[in-house]
N, C-alpha and C. Protein backbone atom coordinates (compact mmCIF):
# COMPACT_ATOMS: atom_id res chain seq x y z
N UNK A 1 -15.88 53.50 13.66
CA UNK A 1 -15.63 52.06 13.56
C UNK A 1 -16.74 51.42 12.73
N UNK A 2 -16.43 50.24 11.91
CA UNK A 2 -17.37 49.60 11.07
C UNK A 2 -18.30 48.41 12.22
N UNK A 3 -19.16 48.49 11.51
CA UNK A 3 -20.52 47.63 12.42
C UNK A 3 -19.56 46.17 12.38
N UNK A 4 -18.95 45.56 13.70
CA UNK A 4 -18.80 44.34 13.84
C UNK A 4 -17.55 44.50 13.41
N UNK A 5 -16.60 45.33 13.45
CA UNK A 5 -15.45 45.03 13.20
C UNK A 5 -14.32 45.76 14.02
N UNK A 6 -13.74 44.51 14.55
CA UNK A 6 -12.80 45.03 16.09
C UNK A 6 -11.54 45.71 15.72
N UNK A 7 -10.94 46.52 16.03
CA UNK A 7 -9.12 46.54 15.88
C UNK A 7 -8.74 46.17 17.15
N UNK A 8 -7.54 45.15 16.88
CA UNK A 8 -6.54 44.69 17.85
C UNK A 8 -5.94 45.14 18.58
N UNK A 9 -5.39 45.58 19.54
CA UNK A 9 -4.54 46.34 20.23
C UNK A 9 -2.98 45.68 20.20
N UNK A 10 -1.40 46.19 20.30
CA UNK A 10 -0.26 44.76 20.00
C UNK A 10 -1.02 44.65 21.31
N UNK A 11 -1.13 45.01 22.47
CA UNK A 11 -1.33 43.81 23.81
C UNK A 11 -2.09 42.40 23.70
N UNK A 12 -3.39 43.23 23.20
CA UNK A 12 -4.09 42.18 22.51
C UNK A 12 -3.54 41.23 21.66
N UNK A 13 -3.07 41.36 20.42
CA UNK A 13 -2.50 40.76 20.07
C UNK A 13 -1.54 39.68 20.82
N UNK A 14 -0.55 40.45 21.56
CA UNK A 14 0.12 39.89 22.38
C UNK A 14 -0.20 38.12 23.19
N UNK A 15 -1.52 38.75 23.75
CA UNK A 15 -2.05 38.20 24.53
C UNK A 15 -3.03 36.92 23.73
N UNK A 16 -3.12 37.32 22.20
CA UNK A 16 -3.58 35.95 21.91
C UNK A 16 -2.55 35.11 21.38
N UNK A 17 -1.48 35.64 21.18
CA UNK A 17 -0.19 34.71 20.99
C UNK A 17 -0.05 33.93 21.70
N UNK A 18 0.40 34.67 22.85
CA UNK A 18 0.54 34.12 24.14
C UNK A 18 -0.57 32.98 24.70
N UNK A 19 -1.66 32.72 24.30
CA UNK A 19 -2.94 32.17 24.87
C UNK A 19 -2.64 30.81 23.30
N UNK A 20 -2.44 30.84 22.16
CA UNK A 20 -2.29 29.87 21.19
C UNK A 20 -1.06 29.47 21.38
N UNK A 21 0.12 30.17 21.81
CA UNK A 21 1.73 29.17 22.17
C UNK A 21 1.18 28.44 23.54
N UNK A 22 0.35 28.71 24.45
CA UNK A 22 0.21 27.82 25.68
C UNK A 22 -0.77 26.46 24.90
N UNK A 23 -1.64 26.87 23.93
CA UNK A 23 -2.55 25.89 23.61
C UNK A 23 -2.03 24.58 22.81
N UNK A 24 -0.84 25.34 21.80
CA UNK A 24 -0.15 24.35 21.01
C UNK A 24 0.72 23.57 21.88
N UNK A 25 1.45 24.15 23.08
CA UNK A 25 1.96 23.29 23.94
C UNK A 25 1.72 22.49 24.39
N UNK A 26 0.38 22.49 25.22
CA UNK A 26 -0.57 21.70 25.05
C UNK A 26 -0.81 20.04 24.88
N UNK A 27 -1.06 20.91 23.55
CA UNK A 27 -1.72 20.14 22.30
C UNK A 27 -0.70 18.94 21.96
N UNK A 28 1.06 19.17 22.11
CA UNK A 28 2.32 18.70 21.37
C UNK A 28 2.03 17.14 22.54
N UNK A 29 1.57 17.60 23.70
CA UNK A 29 1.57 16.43 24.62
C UNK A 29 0.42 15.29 24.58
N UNK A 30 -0.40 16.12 23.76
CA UNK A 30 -1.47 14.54 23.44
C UNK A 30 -1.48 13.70 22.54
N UNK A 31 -0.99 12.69 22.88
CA UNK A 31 -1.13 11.57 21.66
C UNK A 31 -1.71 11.48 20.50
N UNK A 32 -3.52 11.93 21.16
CA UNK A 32 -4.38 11.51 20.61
C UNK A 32 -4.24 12.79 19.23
N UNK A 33 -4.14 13.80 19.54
CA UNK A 33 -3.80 15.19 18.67
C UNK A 33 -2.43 14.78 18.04
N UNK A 34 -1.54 14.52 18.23
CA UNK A 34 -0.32 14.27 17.26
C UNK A 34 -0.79 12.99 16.48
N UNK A 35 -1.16 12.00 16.94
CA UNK A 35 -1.81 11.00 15.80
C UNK A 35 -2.77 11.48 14.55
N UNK A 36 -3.27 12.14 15.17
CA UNK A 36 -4.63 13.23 13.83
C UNK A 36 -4.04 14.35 13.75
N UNK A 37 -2.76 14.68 13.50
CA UNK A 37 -2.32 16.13 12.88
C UNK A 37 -1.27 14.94 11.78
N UNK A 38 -0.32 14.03 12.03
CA UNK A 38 0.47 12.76 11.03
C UNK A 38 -0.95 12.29 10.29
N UNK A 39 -1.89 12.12 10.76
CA UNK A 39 -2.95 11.39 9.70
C UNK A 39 -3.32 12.92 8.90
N UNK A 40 -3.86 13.81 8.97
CA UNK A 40 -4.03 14.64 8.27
C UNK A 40 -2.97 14.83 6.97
N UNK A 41 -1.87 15.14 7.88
CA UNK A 41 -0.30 15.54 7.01
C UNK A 41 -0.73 14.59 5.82
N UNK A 42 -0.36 13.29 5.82
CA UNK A 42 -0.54 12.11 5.35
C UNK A 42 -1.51 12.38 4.52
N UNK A 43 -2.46 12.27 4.81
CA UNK A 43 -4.11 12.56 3.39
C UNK A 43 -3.79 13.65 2.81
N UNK A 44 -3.22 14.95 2.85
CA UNK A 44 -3.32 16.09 2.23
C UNK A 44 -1.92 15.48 0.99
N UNK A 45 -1.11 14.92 1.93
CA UNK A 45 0.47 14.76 0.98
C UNK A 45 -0.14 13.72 -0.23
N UNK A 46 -0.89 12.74 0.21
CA UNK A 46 -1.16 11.39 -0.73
C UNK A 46 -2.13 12.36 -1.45
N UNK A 47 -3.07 13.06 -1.53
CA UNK A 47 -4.01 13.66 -2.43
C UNK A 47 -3.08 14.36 -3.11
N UNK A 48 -2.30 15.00 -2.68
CA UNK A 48 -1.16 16.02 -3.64
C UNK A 48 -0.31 15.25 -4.70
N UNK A 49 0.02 14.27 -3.89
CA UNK A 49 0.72 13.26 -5.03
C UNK A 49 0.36 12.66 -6.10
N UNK A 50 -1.08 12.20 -5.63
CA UNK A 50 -2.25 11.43 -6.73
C UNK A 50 -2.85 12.47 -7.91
N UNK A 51 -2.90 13.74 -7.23
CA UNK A 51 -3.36 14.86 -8.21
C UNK A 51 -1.83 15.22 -9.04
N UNK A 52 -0.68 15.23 -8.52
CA UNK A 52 0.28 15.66 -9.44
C UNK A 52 0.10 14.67 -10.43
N UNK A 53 0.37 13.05 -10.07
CA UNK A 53 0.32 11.88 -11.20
C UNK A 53 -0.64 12.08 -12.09
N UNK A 54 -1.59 12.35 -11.53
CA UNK A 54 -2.85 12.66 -12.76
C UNK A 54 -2.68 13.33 -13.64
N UNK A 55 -1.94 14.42 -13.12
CA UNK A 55 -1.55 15.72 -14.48
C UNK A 55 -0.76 15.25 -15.34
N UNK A 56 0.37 14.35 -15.18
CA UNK A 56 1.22 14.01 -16.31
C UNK A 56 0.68 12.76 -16.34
């Protein structure tokens, strides 16, 4: 094995699926997190747009 470098097991794997679908679930119920994931969306889309206009 290389210094510092893990292999996954699928359980493992499994099991961090399983541990990020409980977190995003979560996550879908806080306001405060769905308001700052639409504001994000939002800044990345308006920078994309402003950079396309620029090009032509």
């Amino acid at each position: 094995m290389i210094s510092g470098v893990k292999t996954v097991s699928s359980k493992d794997s499994e099991d961090m699926t399983s541990a990020q679908i409980m977190e995003f679930r979560r996550k879908i119920h806080d306001a405060k997190y769905i308001d700052s994931a639409i504001q994000r969306i939002a800044s990345v889309l308006s920078k994309r747009l402003i950079e396309e206009h620029e090009r032509q």
